[in-house]
Protein backbone atom coordinates (compact mmCIF):
# COMPACT_ATOMS: atom_id res chain seq x y z
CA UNK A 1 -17.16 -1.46 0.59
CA UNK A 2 -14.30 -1.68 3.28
CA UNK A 3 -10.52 0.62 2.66
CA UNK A 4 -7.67 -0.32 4.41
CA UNK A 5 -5.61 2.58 4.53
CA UNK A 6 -1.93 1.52 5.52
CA UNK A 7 0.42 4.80 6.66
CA UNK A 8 4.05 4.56 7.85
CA UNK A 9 5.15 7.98 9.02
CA UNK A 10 6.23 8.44 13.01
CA UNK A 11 5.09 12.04 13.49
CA UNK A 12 1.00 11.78 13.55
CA UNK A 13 1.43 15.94 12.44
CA UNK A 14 2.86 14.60 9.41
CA UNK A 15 1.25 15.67 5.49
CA UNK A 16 1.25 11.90 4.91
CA UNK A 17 -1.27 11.34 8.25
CA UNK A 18 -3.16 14.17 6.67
CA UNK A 19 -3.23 12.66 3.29
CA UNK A 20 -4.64 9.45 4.99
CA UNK A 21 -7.21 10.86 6.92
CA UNK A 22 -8.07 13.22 4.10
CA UNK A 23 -8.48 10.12 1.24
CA UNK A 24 -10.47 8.22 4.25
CA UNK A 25 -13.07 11.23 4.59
CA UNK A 26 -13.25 11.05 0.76
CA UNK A 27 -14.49 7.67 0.90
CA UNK A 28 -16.87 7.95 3.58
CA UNK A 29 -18.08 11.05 2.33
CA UNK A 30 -18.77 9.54 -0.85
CA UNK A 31 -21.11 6.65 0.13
CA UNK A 32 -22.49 6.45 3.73
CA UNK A 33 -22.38 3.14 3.34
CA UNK A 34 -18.20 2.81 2.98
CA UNK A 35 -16.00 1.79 6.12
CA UNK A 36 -12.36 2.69 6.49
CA UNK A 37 -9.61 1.66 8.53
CA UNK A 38 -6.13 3.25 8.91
CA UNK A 39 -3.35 1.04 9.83
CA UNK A 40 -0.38 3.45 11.56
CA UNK A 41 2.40 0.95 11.26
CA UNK A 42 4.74 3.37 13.27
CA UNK A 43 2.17 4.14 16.17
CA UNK A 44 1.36 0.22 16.27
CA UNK A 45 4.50 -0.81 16.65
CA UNK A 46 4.57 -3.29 13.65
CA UNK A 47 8.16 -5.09 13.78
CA UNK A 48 9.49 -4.48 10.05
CA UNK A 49 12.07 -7.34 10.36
CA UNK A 50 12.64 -10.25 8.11
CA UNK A 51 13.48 -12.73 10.59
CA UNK A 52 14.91 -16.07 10.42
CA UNK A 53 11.21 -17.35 10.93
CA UNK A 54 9.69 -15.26 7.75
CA UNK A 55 12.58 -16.79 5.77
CA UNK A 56 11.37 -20.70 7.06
CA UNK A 57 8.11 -19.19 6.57
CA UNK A 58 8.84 -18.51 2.81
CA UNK A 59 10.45 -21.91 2.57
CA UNK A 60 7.28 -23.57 3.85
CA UNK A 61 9.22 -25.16 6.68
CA UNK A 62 7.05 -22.82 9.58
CA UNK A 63 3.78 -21.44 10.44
CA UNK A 64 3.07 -17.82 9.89
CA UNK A 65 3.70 -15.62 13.09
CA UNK A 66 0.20 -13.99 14.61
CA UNK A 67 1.36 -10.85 13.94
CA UNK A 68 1.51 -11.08 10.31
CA UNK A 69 -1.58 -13.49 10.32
CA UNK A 70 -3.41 -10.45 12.08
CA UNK A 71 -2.35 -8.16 9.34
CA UNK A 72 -3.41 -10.90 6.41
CA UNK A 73 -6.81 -11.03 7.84
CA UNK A 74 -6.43 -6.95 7.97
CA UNK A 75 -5.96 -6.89 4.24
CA UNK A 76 -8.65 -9.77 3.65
CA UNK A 77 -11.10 -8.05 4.90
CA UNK A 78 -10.49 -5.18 2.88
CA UNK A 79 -12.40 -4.23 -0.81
CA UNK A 80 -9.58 -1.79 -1.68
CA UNK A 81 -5.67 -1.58 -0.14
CA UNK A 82 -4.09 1.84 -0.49
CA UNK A 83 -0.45 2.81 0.75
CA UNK A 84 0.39 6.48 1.86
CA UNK A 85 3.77 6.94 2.28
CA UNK A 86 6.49 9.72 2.61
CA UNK A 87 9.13 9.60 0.26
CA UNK A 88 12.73 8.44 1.06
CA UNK A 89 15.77 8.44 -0.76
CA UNK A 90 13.42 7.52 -3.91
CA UNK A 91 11.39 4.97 -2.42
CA UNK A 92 8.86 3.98 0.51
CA UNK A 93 10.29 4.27 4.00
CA UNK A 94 11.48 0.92 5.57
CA UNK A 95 8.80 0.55 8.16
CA UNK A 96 6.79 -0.02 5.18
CA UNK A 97 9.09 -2.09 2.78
CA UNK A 98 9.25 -4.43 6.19
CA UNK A 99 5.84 -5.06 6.56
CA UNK A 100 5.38 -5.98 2.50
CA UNK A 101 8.39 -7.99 3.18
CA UNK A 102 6.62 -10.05 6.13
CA UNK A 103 3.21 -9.47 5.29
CA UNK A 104 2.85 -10.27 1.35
CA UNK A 105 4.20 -13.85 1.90
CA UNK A 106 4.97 -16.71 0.02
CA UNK A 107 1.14 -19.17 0.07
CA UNK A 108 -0.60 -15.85 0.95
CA UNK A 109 0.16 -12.96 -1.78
CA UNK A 110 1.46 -15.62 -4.28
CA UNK A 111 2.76 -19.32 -4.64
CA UNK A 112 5.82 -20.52 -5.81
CA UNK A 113 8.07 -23.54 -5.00
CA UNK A 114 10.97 -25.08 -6.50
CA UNK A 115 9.21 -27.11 -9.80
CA UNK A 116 6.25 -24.74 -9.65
CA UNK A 117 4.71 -22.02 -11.75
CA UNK A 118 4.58 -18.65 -9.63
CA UNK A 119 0.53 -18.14 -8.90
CA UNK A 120 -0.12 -14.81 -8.24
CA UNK A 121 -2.95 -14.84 -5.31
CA UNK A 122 -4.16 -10.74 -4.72
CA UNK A 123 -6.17 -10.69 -8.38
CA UNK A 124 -9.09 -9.71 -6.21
CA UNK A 125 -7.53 -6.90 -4.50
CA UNK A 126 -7.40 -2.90 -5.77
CA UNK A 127 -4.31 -1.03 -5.11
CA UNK A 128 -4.30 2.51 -4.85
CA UNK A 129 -0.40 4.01 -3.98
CA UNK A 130 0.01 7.72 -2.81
CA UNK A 131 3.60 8.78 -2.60
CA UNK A 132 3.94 12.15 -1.06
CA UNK A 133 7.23 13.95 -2.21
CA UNK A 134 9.25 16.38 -0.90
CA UNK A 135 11.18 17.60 -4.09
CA UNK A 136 9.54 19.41 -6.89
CA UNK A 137 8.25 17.23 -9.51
CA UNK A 138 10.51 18.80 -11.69
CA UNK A 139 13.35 16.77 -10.10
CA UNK A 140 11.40 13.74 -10.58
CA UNK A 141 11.33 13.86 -14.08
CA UNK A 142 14.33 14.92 -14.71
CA UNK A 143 16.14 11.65 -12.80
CA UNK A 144 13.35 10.05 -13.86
CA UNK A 145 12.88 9.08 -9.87
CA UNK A 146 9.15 8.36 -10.22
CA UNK A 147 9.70 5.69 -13.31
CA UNK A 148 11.99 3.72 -11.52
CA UNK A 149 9.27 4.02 -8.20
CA UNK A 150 6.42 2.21 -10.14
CA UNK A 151 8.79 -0.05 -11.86
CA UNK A 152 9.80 -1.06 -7.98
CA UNK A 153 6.49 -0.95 -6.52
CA UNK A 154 3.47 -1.25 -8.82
CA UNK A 155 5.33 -3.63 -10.91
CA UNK A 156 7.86 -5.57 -8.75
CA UNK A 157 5.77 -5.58 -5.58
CA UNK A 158 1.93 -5.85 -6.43
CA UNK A 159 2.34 -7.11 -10.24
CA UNK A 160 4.55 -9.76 -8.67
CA UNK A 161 1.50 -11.24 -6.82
CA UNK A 162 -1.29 -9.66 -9.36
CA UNK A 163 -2.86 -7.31 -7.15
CA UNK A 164 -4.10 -4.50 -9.68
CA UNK A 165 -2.62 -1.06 -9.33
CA UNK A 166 -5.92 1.01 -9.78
CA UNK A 167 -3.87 4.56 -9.17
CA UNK A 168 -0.21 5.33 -8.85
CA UNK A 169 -0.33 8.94 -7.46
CA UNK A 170 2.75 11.45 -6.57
CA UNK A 171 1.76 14.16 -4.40
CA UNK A 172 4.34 17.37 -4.33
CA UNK A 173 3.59 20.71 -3.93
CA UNK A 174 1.57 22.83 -1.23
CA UNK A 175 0.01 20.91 1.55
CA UNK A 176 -3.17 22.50 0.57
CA UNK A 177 -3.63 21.65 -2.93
CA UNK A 178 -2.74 17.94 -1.95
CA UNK A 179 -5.55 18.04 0.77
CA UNK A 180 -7.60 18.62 -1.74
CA UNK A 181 -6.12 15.56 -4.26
CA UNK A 182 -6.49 13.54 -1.05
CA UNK A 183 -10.43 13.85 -0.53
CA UNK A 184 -10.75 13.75 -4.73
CA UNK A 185 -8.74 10.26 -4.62
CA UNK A 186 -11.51 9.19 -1.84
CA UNK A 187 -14.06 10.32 -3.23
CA UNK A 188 -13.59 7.73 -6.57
CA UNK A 189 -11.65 5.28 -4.74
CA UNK A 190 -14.10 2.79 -5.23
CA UNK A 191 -15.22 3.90 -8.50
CA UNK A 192 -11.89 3.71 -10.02
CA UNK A 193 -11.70 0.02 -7.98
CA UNK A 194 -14.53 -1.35 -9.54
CA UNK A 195 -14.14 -0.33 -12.94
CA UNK A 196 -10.71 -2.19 -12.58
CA UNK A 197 -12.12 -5.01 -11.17
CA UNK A 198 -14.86 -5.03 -14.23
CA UNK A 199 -11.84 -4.75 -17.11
């Protein structure tokens, strides 16, 4: 079973690169057998942009551009997808909201046209989402900040083109204790992904 581990943070130091690696070392720790990649959006230089050419690209009026056809085949090659992200201002950072944007097209994550039913296309792939927080959890509750994240993301985003969010997690807290979630979440990524996948 193959991860793809997409991060968007710009400082490699960062608690969210540490999260990723740590989730990664889960999975290949639990089965020799696992591969992972991590996708650094920020130290690859993906262009978040919606360009004029995405939009004709959405319109069916263009061809895809190579670099989003080189992240398609990223995530097609992949038995599980999971997103590790900072926080900001209540949502995922733009780096990352850019390459859903571009990435999780119209004829590749769904279908939909003027006199047509919307198809939703990513049935097949497992979502995993770890948010990592920098205000108490406390805070999320009490603006209920967290609700109105999976409402966005797990429903808006992946529901939208039926990929199946397998875990929705929020990490606050010491960077310790959410080492330690990290290499847990690994460790049963692809337990938790299959079981979805058999439901």
């Amino acid at each position: 079973m193959h991860a793809l581990i997409v991060t968007a943070h710009p400082d490699p130091k960062s608690l969210t690169h540490s999260v990723a690696t740590g989730i990664a070392n889960g999975i290949l720790a639990s089965d020799p057998a696992h591969t992972v990649e991590i996708a650094d959006l920020a130290a690859e230089g993906f262009d978040p942009r919606f360009t004029a050419n995405d939009h004709a690209v959405h319109l069916r009026q263009a061809p895809q551009a190579a670099d989003v056809l080189a992240e398609q085949a990223r995530i097609d090659r992949a038995d599980a997808l999971v997103l590790v992200y900072p926080v900001y201002w209540w949502s995922m950072p733009g780096l990352l909201k850019g390459w859903i944007d571009r990435v999780f097209s119209n004829g590749w994550a769904y279908d939909e046209g003027p006199d047509l039913p919307t198809v939703r296309k990513l049935g097949h792939l497992p979502v995993h989402l770890v948010a990592i927080g920098g205000a108490d959890m406390r805070t999320y509750a009490r603006h209920g900040y967290f609700g109105a994240m999976r409402t966005q993301i797990d429903h808006g985003i992946f529901g939208y083109c039926g990929a199946p969010v397998v875990t929705s997690e929020l990490l606050v807290g010491e960077a310790g204790s959410n080492l330690e979630t990290a290499l847990a979440i690994g460790g049963k990524l692809f337990g938790t992904s299959r079981q979805s996948a058999a439901a």
